[in-house]
PDB file of N, CA and C in Angstrom:
ATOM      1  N   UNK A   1     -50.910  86.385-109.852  1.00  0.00           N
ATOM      2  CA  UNK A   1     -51.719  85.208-109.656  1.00  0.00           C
ATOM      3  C   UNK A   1     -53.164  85.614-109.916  1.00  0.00           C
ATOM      4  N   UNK A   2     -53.740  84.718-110.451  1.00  0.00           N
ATOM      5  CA  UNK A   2     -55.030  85.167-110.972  1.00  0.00           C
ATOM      6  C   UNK A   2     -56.139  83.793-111.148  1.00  0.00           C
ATOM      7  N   UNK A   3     -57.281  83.547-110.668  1.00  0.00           N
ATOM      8  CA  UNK A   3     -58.343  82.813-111.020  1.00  0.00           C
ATOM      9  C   UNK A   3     -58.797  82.012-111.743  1.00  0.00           C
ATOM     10  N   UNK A   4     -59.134  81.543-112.727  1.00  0.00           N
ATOM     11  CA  UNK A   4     -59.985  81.210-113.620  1.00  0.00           C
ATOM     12  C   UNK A   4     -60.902  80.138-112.919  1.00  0.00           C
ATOM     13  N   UNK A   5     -62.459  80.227-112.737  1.00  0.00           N
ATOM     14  CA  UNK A   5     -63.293  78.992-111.458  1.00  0.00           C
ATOM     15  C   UNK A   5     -62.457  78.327-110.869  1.00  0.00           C
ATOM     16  N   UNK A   6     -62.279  76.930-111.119  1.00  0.00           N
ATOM     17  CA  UNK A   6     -61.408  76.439-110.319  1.00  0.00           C
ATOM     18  C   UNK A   6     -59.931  76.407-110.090  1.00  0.00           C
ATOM     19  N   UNK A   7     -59.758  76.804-111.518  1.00  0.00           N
ATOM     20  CA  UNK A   7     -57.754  76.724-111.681  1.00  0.00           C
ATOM     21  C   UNK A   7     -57.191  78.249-110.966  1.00  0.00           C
ATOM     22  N   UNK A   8     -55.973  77.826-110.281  1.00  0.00           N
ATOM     23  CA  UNK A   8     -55.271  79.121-110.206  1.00  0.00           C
ATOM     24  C   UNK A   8     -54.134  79.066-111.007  1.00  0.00           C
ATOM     25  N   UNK A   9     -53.330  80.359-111.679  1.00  0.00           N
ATOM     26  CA  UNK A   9     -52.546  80.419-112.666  1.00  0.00           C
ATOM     27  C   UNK A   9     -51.667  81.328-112.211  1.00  0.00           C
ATOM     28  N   UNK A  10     -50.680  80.944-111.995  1.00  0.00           N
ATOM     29  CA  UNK A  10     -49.574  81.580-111.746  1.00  0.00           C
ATOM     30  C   UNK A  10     -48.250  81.923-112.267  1.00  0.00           C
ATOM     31  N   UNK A  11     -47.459  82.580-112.715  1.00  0.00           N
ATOM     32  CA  UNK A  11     -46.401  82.899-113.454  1.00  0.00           C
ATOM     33  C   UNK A  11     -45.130  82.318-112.908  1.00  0.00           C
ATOM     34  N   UNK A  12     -44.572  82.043-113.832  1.00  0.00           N
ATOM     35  CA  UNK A  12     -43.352  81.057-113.546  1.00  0.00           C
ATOM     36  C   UNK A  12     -42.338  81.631-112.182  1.00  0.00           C
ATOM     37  N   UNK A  13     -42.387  83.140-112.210  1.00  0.00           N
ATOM     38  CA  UNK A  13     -41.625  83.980-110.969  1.00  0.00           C
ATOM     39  C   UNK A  13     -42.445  83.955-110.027  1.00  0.00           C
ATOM     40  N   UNK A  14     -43.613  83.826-109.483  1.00  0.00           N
ATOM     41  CA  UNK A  14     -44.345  83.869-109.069  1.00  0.00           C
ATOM     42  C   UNK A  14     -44.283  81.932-107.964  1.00  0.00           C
ATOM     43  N   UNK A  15     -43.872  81.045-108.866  1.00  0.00           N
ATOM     44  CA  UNK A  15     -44.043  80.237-108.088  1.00  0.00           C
ATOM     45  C   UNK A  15     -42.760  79.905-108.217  1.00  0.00           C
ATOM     46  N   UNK A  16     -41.549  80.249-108.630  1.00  0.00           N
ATOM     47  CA  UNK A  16     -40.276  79.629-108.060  1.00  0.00           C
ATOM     48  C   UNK A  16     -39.752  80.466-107.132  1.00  0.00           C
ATOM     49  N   UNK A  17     -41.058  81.637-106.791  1.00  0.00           N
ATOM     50  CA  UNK A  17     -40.091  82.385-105.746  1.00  0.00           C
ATOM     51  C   UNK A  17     -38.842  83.523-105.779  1.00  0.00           C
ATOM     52  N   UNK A  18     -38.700  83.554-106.972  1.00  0.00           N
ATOM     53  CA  UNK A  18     -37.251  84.578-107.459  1.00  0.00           C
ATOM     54  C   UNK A  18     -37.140  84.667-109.009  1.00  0.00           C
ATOM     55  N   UNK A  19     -36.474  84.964-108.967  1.00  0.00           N
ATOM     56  CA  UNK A  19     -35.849  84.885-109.977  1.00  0.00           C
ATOM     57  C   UNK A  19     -34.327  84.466-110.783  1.00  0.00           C
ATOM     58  N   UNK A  20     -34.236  84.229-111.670  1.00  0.00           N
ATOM     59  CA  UNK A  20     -32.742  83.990-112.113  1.00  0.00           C
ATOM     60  C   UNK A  20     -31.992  84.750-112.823  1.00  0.00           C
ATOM     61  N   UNK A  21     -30.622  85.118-112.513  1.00  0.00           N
ATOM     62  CA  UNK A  21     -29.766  86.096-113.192  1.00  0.00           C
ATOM     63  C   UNK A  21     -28.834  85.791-113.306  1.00  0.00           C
ATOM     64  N   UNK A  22     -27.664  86.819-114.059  1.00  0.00           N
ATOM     65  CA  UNK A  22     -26.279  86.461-114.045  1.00  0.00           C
ATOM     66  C   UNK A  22     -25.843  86.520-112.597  1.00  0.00           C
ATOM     67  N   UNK A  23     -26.237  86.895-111.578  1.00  0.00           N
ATOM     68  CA  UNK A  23     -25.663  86.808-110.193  1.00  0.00           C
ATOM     69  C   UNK A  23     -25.191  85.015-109.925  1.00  0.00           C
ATOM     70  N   UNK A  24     -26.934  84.456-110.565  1.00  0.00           N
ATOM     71  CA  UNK A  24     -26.701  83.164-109.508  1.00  0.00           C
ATOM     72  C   UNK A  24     -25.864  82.150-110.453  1.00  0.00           C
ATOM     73  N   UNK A  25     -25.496  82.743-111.994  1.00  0.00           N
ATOM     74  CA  UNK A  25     -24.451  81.691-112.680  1.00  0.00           C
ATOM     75  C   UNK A  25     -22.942  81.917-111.852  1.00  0.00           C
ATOM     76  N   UNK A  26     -22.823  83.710-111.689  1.00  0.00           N
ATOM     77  CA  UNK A  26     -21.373  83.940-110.784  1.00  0.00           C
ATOM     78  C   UNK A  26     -21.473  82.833-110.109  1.00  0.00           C
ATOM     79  N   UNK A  27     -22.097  83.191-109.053  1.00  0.00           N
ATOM     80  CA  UNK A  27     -21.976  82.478-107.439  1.00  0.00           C
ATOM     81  C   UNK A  27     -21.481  80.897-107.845  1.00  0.00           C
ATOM     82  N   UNK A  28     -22.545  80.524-108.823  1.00  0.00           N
ATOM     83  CA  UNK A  28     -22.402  79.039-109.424  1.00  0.00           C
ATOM     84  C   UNK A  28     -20.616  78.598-109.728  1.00  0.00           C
ATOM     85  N   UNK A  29     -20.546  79.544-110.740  1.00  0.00           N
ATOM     86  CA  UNK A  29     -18.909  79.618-111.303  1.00  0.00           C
ATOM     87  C   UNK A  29     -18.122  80.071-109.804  1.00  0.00           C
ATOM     88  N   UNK A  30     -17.710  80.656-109.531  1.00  0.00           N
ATOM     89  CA  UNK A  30     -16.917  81.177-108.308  1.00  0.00           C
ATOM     90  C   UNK A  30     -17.233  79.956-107.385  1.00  0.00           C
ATOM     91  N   UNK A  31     -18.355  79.515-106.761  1.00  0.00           N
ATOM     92  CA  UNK A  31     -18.064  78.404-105.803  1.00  0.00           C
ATOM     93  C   UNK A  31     -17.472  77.079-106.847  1.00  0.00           C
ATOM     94  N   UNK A  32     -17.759  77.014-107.807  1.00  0.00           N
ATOM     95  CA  UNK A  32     -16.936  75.961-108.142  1.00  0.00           C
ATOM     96  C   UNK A  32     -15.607  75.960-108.296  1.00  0.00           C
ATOM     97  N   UNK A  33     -15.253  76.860-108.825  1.00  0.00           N
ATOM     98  CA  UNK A  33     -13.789  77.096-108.538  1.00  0.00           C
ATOM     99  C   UNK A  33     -12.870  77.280-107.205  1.00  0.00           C
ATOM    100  N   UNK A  34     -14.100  77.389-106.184  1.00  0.00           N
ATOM    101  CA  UNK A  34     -13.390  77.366-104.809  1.00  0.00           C
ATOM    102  C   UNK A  34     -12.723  76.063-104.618  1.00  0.00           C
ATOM    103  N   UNK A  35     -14.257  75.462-104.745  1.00  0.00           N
ATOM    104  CA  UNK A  35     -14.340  73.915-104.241  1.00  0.00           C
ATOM    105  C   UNK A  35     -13.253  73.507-104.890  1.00  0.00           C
ATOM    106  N   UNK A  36     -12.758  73.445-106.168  1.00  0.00           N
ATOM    107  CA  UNK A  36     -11.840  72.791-106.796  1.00  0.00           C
ATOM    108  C   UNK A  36     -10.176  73.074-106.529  1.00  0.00           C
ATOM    109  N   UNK A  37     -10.319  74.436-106.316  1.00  0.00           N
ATOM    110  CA  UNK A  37      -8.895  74.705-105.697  1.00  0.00           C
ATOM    111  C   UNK A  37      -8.911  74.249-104.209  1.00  0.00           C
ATOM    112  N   UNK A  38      -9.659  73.957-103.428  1.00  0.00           N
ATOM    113  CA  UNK A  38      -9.604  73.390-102.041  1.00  0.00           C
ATOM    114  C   UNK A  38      -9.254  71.704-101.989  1.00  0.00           C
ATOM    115  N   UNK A  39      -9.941  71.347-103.283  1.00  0.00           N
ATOM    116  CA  UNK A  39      -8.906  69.711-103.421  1.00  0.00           C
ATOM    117  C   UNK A  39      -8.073  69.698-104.021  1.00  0.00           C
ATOM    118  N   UNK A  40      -7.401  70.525-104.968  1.00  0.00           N
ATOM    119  CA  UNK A  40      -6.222  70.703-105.553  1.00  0.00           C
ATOM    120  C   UNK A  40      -5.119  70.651-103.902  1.00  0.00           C
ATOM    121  N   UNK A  41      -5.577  71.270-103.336  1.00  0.00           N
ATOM    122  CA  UNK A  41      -4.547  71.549-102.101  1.00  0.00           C
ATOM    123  C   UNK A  41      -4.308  70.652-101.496  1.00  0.00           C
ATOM    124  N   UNK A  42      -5.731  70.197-100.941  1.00  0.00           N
ATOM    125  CA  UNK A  42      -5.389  68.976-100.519  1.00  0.00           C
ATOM    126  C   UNK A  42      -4.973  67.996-100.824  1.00  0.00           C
ATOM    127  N   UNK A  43      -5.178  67.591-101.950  1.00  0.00           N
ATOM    128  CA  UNK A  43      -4.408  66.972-103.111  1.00  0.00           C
ATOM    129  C   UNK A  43      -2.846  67.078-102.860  1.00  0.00           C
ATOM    130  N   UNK A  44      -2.578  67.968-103.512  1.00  0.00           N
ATOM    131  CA  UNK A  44      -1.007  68.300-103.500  1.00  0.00           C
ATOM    132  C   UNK A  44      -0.317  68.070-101.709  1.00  0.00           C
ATOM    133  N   UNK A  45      -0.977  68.311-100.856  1.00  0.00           N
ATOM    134  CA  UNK A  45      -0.691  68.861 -99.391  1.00  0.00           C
ATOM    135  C   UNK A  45      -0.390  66.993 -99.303  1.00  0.00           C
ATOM    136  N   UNK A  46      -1.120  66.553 -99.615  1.00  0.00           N
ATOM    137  CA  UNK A  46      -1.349  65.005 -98.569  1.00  0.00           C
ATOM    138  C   UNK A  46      -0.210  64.019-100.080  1.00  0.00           C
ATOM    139  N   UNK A  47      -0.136  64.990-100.634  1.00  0.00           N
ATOM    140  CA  UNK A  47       0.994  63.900-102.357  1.00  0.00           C
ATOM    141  C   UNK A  47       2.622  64.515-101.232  1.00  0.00           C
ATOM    142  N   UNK A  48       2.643  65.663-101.210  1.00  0.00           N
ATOM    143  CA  UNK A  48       3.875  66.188-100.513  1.00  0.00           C
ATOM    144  C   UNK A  48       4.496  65.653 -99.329  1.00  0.00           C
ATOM    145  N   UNK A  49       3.070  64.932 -98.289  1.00  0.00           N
ATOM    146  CA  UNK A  49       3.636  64.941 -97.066  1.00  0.00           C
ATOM    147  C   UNK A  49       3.587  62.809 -97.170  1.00  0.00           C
ATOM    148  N   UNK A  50       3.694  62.597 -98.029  1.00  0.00           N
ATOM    149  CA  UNK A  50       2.970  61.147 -98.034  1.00  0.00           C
ATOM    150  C   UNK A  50       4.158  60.540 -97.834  1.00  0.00           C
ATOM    151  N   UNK A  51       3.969  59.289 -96.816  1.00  0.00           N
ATOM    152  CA  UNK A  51       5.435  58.633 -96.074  1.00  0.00           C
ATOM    153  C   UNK A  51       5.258  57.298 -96.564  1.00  0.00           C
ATOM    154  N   UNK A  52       5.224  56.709 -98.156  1.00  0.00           N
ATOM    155  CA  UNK A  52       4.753  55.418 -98.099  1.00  0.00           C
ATOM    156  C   UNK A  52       5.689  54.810 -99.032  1.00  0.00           C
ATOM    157  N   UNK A  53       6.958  55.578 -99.203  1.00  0.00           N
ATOM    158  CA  UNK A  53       7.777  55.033-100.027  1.00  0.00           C
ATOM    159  C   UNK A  53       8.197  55.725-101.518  1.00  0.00           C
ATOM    160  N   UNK A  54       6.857  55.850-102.235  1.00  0.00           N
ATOM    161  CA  UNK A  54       6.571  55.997-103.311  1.00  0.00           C
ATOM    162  C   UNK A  54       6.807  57.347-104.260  1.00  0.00           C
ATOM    163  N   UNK A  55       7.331  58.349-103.246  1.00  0.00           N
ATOM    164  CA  UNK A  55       7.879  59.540-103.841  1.00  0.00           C
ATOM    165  C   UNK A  55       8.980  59.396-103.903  1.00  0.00           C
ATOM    166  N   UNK A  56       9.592  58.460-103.963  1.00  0.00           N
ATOM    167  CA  UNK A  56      10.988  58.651-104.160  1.00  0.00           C
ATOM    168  C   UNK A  56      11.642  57.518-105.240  1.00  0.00           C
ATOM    169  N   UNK A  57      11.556  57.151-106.004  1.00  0.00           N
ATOM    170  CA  UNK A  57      11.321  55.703-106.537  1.00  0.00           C
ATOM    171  C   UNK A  57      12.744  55.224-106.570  1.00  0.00           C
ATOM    172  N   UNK A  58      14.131  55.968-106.689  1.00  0.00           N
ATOM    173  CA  UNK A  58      15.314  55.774-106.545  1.00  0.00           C
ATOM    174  C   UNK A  58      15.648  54.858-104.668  1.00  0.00           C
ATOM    175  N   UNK A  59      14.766  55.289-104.159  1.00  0.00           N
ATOM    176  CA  UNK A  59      15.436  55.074-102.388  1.00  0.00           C
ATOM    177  C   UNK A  59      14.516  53.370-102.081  1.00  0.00           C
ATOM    178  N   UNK A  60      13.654  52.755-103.131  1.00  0.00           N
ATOM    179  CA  UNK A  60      13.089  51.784-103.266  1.00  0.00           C
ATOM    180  C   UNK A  60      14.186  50.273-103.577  1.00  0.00           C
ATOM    181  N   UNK A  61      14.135  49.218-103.408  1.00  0.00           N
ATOM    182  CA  UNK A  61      15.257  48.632-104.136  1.00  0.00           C
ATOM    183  C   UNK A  61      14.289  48.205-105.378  1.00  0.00           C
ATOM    184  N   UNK A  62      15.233  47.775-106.285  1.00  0.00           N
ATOM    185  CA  UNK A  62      14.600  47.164-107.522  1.00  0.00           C
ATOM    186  C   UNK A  62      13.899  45.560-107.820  1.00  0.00           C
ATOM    187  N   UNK A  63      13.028  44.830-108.431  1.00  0.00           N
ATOM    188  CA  UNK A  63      12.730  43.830-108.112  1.00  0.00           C
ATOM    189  C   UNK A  63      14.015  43.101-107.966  1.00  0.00           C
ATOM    190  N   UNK A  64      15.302  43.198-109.390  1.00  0.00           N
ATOM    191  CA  UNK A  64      16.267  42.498-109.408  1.00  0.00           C
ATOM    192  C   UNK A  64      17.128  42.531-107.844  1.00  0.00           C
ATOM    193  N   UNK A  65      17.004  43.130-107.604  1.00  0.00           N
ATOM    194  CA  UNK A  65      18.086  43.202-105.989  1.00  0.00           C
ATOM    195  C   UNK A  65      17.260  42.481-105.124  1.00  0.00           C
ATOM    196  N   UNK A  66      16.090  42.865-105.040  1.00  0.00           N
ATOM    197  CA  UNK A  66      15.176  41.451-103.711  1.00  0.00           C
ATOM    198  C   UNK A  66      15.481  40.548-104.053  1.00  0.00           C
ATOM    199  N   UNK A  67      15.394  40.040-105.439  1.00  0.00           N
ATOM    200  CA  UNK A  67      15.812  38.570-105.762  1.00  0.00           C
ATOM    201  C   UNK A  67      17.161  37.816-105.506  1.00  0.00           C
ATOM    202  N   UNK A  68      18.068  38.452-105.491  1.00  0.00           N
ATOM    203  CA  UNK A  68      19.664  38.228-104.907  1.00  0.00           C
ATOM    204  C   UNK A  68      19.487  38.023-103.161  1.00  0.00           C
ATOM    205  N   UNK A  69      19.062  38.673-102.659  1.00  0.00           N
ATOM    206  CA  UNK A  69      19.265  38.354-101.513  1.00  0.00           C
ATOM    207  C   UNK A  69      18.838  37.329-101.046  1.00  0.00           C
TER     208      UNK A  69
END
């Protein structure tokens, strides 16, 4: 950081505080892939345990059979 009368001038590392590397693309990549396998699960977990009829499409009757009765 350095002067000039009134302006101060500072370097781009200098005012974001850090810096950027291949560390913070990892971290970037790796938490996304967490996050995504954590709704995959849940996903799948709540498709597996789901009581609403609809996994089974054979144990449903067909429109034609409601209509007979």
């Amino acid at each position: 950081m350095h002067r000039e009368g009134e302006e101060i001038h500072v370097s781009t590392e200098e005012a974001k505080g850090g810096s950027r590397g291949r560390h913070v693309f990892t971290i970037l990549i790796v938490s996304l892939l967490l996050a995504a396998g954590a709704m995959t699960i849940a996903w799948v977990t709540g498709a597996l345990t789901s009581t609403d009829g609809t996994a089974n499409p054979k144990d449903t009757p067909s429109a034609s059979a409601t209509e007979a009765m």
